[in-house]
PDB file of N, CA and C in Angstrom:
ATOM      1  N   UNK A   1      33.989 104.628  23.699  1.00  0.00           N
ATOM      2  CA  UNK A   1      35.399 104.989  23.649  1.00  0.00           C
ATOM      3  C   UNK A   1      35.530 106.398  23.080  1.00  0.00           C
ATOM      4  N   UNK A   2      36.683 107.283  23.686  1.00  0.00           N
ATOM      5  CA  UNK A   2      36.820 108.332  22.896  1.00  0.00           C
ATOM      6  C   UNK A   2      37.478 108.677  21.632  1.00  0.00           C
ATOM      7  N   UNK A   3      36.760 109.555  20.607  1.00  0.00           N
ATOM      8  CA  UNK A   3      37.306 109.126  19.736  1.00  0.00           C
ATOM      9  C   UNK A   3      38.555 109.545  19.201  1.00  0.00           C
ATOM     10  N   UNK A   4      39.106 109.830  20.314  1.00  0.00           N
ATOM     11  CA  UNK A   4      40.945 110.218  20.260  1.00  0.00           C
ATOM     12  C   UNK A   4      41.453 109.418  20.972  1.00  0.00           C
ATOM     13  N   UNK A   5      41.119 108.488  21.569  1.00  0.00           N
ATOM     14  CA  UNK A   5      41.688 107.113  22.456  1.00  0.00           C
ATOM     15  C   UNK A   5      42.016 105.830  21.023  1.00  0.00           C
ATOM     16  N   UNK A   6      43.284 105.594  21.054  1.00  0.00           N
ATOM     17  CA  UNK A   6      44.292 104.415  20.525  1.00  0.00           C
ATOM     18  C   UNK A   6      43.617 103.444  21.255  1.00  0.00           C
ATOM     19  N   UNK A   7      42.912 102.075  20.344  1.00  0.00           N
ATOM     20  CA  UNK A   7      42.642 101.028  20.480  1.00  0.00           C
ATOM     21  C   UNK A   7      44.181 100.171  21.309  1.00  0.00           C
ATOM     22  N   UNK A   8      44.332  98.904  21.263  1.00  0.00           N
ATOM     23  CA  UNK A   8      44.996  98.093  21.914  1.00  0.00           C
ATOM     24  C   UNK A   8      45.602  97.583  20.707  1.00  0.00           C
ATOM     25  N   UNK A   9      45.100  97.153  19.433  1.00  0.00           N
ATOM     26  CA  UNK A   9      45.766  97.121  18.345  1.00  0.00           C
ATOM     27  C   UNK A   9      46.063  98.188  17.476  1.00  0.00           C
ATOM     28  N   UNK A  10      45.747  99.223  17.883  1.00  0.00           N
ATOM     29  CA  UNK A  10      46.425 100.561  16.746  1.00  0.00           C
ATOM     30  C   UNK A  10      47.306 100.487  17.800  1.00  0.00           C
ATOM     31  N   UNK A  11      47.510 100.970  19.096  1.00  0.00           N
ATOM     32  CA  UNK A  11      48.825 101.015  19.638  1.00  0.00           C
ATOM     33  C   UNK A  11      50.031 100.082  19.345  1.00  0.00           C
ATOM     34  N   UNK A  12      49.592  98.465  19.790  1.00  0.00           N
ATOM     35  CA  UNK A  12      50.401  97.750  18.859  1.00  0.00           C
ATOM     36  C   UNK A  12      50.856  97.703  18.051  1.00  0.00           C
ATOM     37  N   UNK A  13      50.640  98.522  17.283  1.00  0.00           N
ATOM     38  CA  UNK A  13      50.972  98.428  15.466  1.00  0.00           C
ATOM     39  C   UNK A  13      51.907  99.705  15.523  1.00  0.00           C
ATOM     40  N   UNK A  14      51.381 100.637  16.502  1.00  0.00           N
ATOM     41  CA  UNK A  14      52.511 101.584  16.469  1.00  0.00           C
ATOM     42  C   UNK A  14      53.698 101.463  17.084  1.00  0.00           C
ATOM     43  N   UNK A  15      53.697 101.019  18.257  1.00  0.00           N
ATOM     44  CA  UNK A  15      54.796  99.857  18.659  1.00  0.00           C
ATOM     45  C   UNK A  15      55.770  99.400  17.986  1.00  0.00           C
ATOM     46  N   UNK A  16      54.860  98.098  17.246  1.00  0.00           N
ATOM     47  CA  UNK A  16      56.192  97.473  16.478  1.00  0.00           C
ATOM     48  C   UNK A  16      56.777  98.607  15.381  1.00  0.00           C
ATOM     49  N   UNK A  17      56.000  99.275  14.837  1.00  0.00           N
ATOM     50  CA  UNK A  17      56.686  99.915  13.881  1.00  0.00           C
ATOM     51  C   UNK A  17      58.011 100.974  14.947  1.00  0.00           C
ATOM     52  N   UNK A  18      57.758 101.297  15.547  1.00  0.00           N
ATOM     53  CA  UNK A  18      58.659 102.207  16.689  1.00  0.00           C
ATOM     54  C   UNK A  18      59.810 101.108  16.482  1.00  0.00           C
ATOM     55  N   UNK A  19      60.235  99.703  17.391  1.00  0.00           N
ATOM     56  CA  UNK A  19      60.416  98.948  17.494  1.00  0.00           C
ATOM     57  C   UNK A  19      61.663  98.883  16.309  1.00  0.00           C
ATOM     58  N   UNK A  20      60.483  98.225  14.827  1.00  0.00           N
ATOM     59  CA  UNK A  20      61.455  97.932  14.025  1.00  0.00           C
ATOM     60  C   UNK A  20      62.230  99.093  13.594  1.00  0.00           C
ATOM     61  N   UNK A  21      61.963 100.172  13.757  1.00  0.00           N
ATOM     62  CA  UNK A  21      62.610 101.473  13.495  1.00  0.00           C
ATOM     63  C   UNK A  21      63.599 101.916  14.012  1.00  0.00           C
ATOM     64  N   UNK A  22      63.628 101.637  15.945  1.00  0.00           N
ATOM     65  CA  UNK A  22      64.818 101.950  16.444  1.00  0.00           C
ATOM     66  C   UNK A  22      65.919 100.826  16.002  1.00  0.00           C
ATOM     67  N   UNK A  23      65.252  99.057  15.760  1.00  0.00           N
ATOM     68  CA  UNK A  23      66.231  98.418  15.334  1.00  0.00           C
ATOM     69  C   UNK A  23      66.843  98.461  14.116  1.00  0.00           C
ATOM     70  N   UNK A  24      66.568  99.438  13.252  1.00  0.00           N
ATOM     71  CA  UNK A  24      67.122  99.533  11.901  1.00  0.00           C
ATOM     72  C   UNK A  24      67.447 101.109  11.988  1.00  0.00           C
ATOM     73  N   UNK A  25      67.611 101.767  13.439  1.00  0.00           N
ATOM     74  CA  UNK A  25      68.410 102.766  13.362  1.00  0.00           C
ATOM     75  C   UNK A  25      67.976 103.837  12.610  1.00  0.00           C
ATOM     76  N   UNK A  26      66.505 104.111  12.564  1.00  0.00           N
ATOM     77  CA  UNK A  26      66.342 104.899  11.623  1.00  0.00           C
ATOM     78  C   UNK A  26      65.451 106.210  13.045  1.00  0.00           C
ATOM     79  N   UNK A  27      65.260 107.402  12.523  1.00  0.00           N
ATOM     80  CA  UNK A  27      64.681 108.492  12.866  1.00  0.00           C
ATOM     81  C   UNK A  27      63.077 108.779  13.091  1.00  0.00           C
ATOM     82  N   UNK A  28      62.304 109.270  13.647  1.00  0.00           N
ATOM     83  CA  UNK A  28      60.752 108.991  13.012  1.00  0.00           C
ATOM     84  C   UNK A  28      61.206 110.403  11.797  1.00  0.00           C
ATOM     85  N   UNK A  29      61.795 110.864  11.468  1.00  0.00           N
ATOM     86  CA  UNK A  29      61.889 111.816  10.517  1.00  0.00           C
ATOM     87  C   UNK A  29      62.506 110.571   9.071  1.00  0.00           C
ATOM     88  N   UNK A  30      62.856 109.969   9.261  1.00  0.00           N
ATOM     89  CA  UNK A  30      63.428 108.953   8.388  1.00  0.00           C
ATOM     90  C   UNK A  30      62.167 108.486   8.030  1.00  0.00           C
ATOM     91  N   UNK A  31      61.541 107.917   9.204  1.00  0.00           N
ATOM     92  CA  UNK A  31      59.956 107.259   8.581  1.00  0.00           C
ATOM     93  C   UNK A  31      58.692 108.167   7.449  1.00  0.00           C
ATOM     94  N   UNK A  32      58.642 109.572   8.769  1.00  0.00           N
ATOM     95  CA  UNK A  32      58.233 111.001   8.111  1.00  0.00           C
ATOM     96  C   UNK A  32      58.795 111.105   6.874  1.00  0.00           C
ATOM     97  N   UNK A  33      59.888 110.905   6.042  1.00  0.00           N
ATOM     98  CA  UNK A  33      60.055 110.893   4.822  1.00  0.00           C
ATOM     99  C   UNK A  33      59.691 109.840   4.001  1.00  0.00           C
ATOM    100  N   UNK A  34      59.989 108.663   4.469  1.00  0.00           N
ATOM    101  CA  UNK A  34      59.543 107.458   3.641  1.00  0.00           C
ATOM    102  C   UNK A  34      58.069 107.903   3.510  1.00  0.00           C
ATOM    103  N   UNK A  35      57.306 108.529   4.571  1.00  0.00           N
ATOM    104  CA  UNK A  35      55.804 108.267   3.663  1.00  0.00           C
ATOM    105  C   UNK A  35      54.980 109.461   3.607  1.00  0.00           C
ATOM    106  N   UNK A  36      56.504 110.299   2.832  1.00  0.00           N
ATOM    107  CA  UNK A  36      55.973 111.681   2.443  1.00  0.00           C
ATOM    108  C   UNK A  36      54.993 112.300   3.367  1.00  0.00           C
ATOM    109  N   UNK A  37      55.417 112.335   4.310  1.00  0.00           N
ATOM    110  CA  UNK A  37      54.861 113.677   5.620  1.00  0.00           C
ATOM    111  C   UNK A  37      55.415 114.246   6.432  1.00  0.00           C
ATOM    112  N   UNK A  38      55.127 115.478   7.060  1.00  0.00           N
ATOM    113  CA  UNK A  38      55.776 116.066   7.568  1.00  0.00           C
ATOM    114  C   UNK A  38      56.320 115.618   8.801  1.00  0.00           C
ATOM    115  N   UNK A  39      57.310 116.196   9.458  1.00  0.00           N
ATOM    116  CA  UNK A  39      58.595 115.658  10.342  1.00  0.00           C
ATOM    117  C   UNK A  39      57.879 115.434  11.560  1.00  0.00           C
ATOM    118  N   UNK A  40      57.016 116.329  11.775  1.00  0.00           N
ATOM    119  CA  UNK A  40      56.418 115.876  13.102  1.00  0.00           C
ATOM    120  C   UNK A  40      54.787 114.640  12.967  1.00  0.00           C
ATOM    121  N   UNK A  41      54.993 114.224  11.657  1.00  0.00           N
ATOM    122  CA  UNK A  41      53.903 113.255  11.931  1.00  0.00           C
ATOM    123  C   UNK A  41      54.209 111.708  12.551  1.00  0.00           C
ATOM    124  N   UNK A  42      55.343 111.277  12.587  1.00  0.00           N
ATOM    125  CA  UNK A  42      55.803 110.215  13.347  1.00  0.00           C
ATOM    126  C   UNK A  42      55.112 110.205  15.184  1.00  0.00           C
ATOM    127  N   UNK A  43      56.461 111.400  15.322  1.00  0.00           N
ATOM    128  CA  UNK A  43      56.148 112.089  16.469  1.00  0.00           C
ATOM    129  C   UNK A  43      54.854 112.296  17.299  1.00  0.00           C
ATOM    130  N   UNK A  44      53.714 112.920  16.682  1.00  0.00           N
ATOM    131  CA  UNK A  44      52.599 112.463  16.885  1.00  0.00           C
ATOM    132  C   UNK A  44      51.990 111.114  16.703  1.00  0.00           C
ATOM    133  N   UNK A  45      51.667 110.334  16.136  1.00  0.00           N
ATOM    134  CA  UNK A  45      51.586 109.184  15.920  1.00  0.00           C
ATOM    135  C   UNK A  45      52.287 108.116  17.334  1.00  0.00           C
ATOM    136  N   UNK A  46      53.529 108.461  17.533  1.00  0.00           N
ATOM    137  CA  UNK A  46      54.158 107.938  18.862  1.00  0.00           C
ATOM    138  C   UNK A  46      53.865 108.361  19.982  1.00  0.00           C
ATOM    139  N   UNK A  47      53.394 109.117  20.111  1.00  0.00           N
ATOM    140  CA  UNK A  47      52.183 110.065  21.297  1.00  0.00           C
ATOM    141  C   UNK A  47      51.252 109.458  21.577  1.00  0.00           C
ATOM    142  N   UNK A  48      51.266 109.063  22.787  1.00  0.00           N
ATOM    143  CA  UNK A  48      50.300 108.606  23.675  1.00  0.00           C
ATOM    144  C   UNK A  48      49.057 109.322  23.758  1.00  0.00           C
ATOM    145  N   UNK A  49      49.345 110.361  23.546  1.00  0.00           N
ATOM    146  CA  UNK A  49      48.071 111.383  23.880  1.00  0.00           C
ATOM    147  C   UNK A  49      47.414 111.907  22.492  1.00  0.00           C
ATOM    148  N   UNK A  50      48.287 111.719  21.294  1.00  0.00           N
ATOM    149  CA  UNK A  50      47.465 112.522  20.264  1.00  0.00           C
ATOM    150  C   UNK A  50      46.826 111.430  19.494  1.00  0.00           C
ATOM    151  N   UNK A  51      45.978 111.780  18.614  1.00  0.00           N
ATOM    152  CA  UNK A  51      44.895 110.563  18.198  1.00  0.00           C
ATOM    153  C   UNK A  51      45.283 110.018  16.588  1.00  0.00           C
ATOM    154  N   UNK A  52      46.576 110.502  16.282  1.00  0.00           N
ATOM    155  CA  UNK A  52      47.200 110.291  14.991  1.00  0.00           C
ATOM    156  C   UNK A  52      47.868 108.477  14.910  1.00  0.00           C
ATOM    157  N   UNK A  53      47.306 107.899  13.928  1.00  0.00           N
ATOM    158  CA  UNK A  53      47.730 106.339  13.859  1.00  0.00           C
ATOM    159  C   UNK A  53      48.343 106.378  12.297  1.00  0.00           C
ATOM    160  N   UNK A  54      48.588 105.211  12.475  1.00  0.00           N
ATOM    161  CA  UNK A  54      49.403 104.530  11.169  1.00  0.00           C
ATOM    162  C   UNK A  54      47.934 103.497  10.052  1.00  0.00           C
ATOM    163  N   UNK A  55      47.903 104.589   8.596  1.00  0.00           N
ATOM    164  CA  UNK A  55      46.400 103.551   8.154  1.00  0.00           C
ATOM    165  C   UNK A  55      46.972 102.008   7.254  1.00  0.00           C
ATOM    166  N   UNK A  56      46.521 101.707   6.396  1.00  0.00           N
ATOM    167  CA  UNK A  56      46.898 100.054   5.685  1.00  0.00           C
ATOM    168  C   UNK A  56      47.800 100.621   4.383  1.00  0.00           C
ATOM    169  N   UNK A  57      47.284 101.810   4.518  1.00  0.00           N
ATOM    170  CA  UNK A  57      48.874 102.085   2.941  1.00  0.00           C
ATOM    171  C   UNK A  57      49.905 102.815   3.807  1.00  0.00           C
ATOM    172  N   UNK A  58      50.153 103.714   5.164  1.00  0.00           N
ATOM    173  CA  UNK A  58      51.095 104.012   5.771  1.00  0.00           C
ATOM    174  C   UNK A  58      52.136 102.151   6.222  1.00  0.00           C
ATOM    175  N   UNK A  59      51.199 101.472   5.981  1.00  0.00           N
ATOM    176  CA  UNK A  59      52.104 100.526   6.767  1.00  0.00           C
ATOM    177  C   UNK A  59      52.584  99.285   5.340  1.00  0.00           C
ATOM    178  N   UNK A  60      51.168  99.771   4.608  1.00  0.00           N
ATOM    179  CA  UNK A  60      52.420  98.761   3.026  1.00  0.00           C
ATOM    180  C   UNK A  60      53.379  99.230   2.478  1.00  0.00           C
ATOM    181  N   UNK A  61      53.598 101.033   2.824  1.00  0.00           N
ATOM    182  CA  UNK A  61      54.932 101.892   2.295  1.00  0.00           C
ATOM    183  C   UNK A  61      56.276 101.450   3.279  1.00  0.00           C
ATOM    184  N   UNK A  62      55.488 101.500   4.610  1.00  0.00           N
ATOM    185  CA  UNK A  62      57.165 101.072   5.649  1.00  0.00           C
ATOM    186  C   UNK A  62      57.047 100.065   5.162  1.00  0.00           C
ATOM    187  N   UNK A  63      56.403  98.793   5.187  1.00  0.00           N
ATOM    188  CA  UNK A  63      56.681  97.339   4.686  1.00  0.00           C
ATOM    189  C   UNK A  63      58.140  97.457   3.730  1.00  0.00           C
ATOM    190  N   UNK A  64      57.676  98.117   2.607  1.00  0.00           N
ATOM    191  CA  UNK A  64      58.139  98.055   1.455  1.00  0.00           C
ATOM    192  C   UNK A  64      59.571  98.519   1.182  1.00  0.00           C
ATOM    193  N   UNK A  65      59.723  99.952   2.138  1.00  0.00           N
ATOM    194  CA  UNK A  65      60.817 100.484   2.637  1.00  0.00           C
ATOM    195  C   UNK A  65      62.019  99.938   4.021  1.00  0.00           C
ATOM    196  N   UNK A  66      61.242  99.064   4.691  1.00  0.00           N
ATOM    197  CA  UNK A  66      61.737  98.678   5.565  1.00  0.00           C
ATOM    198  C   UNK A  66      62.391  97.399   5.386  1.00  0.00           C
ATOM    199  N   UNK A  67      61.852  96.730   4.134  1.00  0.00           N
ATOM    200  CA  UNK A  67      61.742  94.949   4.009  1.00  0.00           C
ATOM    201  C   UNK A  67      61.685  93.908   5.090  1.00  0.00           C
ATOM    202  N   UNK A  68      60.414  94.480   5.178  1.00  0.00           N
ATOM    203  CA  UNK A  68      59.558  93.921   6.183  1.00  0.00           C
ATOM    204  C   UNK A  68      58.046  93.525   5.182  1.00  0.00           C
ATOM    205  N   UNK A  69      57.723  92.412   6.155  1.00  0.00           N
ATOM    206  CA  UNK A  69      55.943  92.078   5.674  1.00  0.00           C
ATOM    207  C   UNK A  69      55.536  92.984   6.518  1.00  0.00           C
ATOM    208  N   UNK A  70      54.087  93.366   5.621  1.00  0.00           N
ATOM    209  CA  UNK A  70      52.854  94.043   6.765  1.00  0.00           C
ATOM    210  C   UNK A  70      52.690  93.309   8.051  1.00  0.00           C
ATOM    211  N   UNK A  71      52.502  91.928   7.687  1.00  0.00           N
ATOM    212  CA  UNK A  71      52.162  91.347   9.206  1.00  0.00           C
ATOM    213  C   UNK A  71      53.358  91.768  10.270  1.00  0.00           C
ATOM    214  N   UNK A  72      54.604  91.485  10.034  1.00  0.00           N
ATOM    215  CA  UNK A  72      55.448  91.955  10.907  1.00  0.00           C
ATOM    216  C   UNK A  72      54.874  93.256  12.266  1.00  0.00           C
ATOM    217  N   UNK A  73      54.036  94.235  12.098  1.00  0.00           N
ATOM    218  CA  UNK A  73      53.336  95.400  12.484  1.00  0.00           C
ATOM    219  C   UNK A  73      52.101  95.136  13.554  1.00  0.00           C
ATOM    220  N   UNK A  74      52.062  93.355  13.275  1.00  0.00           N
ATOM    221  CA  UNK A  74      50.464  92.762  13.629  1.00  0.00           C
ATOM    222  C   UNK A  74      50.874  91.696  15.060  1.00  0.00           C
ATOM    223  N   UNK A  75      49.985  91.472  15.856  1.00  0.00           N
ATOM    224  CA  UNK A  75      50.154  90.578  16.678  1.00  0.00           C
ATOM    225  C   UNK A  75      49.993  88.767  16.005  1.00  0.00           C
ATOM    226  N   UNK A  76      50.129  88.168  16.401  1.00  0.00           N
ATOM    227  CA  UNK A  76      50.076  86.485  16.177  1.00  0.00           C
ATOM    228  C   UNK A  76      48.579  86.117  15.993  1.00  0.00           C
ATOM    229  N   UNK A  77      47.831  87.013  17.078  1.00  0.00           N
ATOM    230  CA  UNK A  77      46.464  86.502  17.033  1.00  0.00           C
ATOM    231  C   UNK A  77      45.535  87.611  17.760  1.00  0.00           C
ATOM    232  N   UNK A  78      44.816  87.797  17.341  1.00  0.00           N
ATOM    233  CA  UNK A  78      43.788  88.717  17.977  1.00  0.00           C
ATOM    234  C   UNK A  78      43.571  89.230  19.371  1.00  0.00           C
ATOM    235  N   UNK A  79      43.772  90.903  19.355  1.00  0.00           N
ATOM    236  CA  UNK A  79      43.841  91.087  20.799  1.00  0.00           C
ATOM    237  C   UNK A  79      42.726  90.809  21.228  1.00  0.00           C
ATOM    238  N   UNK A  80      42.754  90.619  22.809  1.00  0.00           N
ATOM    239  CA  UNK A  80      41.000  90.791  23.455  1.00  0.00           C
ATOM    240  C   UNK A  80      40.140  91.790  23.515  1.00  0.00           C
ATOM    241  N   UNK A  81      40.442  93.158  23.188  1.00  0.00           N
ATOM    242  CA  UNK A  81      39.593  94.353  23.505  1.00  0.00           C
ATOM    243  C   UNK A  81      38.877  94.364  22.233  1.00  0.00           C
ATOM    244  N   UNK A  82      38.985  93.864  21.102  1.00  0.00           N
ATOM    245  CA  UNK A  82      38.607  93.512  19.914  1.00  0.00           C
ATOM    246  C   UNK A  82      37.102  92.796  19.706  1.00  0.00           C
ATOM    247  N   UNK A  83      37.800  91.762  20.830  1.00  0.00           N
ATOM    248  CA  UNK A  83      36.260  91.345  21.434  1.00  0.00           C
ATOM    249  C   UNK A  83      35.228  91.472  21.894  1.00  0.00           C
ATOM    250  N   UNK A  84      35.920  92.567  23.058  1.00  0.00           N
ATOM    251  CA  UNK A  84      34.984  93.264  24.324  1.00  0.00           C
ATOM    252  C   UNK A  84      34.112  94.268  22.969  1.00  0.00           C
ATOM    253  N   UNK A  85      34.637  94.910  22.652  1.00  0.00           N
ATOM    254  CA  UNK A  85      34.113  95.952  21.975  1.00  0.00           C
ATOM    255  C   UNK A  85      33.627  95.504  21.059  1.00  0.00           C
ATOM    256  N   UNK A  86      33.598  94.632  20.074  1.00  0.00           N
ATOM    257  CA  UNK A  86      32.165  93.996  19.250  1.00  0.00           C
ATOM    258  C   UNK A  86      31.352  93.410  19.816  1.00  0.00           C
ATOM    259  N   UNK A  87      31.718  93.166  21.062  1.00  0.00           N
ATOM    260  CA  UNK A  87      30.205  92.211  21.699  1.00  0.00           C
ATOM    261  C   UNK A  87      29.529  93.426  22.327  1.00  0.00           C
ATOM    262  N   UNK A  88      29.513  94.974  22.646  1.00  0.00           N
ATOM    263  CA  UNK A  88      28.902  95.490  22.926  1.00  0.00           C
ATOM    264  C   UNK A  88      28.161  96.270  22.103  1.00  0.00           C
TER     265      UNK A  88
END
């Protein structure tokens, strides 16, 4: 894989956070502030093409700010590419 290619669960995770964000009406500059970075790091991060993700303390700060659980961010159960790619 390349190593600027978004897994199937980092995309997911960026997703829901997108997601719960437009449903609580907020900005990715709104988010960009909640976790002290600059305005265009959302932005990237929501980019398909750039290799910027969300790590386990970017997503316990939205948790926390959002009042939301971490899991909220997570699928129900394990994607499949998760698989493919440890069995090789």
């Amino acid at each position: 894989m390349p190593k600027d290619k978004k897994t199937d669960i980092e995309q997911y995770v960026i997703n829901r956070v997108k997601e719960i964000r437009i449903e609580k009406g907020l900005t990715q500059l709104d988010i960009s502030i909640m976790l002290s970075k600059s305005k265009g790091f959302v932005g990237q991060i929501e980019s398909y093409i750039h290799p910027a993700k969300y790590n386990l303390n970017h997503l316990n700060i939205l948790a926390i700010e959002l009042g939301v659980s971490p899991k909220d961010f997570l699928p129900e159960k394990g994607l499949s590419e998760s698989k493919k790619k440890k069995g090789k």
